[in-house]
C-alpha atoms as a PDB file:
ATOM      1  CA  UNK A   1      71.237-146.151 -78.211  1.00  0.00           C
ATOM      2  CA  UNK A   2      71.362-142.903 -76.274  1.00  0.00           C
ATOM      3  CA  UNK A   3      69.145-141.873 -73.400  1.00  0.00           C
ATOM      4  CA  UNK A   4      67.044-139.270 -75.293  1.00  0.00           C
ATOM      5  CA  UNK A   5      66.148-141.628 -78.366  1.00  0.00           C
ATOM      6  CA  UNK A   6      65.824-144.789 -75.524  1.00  0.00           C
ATOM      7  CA  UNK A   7      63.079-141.910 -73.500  1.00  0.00           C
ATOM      8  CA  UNK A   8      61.377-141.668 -76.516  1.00  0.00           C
ATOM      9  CA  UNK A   9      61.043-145.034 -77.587  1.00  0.00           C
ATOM     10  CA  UNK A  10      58.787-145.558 -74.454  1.00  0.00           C
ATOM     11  CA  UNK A  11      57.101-142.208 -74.132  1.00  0.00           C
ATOM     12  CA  UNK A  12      53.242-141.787 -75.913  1.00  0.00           C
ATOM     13  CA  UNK A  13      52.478-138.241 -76.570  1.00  0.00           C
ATOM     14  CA  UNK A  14      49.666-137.175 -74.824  1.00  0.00           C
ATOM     15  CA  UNK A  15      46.058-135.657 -76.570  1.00  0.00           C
ATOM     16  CA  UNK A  16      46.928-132.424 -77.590  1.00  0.00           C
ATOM     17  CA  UNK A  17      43.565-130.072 -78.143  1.00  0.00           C
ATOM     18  CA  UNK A  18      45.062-128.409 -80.952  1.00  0.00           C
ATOM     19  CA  UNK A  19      45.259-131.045 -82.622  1.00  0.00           C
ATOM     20  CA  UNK A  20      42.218-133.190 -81.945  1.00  0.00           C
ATOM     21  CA  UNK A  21      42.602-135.310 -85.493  1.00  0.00           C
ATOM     22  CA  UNK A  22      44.141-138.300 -85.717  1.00  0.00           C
ATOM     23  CA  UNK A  23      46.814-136.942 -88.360  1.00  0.00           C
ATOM     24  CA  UNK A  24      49.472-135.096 -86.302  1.00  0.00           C
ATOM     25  CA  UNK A  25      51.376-133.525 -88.803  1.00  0.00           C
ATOM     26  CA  UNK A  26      50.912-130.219 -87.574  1.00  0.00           C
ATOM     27  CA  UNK A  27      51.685-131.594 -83.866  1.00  0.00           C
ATOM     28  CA  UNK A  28      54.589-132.916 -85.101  1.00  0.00           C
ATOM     29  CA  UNK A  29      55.403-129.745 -86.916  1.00  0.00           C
ATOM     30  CA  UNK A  30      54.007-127.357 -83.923  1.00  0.00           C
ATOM     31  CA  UNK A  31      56.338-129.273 -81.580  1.00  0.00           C
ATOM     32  CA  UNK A  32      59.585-129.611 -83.810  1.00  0.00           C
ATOM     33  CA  UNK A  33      59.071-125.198 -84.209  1.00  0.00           C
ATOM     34  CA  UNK A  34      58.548-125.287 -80.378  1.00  0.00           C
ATOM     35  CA  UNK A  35      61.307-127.004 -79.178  1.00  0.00           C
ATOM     36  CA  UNK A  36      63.545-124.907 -81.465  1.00  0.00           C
ATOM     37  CA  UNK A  37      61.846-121.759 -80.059  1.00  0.00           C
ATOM     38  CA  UNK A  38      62.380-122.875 -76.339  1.00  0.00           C
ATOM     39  CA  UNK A  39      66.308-123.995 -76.299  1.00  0.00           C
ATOM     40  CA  UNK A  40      66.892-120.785 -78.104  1.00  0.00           C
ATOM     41  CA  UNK A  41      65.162-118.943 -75.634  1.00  0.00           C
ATOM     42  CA  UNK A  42      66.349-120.608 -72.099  1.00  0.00           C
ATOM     43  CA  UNK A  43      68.714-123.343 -73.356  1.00  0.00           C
ATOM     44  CA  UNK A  44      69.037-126.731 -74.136  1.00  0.00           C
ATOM     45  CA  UNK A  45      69.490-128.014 -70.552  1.00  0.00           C
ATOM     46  CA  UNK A  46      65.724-126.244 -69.536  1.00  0.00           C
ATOM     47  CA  UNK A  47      63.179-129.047 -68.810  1.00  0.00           C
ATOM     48  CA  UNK A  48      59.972-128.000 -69.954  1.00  0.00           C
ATOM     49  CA  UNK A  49      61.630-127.681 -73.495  1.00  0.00           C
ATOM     50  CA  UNK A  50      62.237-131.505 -73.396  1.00  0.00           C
ATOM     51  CA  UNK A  51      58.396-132.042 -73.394  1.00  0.00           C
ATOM     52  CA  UNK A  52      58.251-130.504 -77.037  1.00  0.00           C
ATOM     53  CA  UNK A  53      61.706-132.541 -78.238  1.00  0.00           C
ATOM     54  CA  UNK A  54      60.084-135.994 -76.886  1.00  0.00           C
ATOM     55  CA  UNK A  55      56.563-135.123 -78.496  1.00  0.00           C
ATOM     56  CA  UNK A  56      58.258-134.341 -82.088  1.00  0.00           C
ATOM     57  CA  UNK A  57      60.722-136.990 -81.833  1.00  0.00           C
ATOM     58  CA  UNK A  58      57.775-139.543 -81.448  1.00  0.00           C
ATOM     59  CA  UNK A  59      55.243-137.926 -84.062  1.00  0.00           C
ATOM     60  CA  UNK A  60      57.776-136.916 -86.905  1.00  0.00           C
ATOM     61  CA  UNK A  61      59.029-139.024 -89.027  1.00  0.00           C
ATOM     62  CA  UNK A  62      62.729-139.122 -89.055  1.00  0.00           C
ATOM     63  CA  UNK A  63      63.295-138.055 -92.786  1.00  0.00           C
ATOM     64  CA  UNK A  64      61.446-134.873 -91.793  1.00  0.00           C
ATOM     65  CA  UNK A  65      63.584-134.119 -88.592  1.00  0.00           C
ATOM     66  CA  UNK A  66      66.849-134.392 -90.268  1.00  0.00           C
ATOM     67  CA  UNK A  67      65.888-132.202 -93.897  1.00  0.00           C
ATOM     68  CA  UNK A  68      64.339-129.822 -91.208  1.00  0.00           C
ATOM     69  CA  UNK A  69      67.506-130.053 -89.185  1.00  0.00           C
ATOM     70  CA  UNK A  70      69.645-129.581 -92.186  1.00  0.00           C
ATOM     71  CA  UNK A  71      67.298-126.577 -93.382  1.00  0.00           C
ATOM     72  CA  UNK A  72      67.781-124.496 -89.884  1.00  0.00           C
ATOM     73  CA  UNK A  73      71.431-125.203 -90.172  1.00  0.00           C
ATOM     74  CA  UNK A  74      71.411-123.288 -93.946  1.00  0.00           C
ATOM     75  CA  UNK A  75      69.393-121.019 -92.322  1.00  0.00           C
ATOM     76  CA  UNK A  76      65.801-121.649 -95.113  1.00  0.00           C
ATOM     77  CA  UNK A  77      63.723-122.921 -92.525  1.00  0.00           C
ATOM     78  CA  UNK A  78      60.151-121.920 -93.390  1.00  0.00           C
ATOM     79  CA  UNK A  79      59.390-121.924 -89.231  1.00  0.00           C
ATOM     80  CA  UNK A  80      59.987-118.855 -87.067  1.00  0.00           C
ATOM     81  CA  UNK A  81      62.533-120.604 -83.882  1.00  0.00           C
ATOM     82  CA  UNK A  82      64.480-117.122 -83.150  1.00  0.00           C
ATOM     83  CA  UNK A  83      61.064-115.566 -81.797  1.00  0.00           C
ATOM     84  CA  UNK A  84      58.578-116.214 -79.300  1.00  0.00           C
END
């Protein structure tokens, strides 16, 4: 088990006001679109994008993260993570 997935194992996302239902899709969503946006901004190695990897990594579903993943990589991505 690496570090990141062993961090997020423990870690509870926090209440996010944008998202004050208890169905977090969009949170999940909103953060997986985030994180992409931030490491392709200031790079993988800045810390405040790590906030948005641990928060998806714990609300999504991992089905969604890897079709998602394999979607960016083909470049058909419905979310905007080249722009802020």
């Amino acid at each position: 088990m690496s570090e990141n997935t062993q961090e997020a194992a423990l870690h509870t996302v926090g209440f996010d006001a944008r998202f004050p239902n208890q169905n977090q899709t969009k949170h999940c969503w909103q953060s997986y679109v985030d994180y992409h946006k931030c490491i392709n901004l200031k790079g993988e190695d800045f810390a405040p994008c790590k906030v948005f990897w641990k928060t998806y990594s714990s609300l999504c579903p991992v089905d969604w993260i890897e079709k998602w993943d394999e979607q960016r990589e083909k470049g058909i991505f419905a979310g905007d993570v080249d722009h802020a």
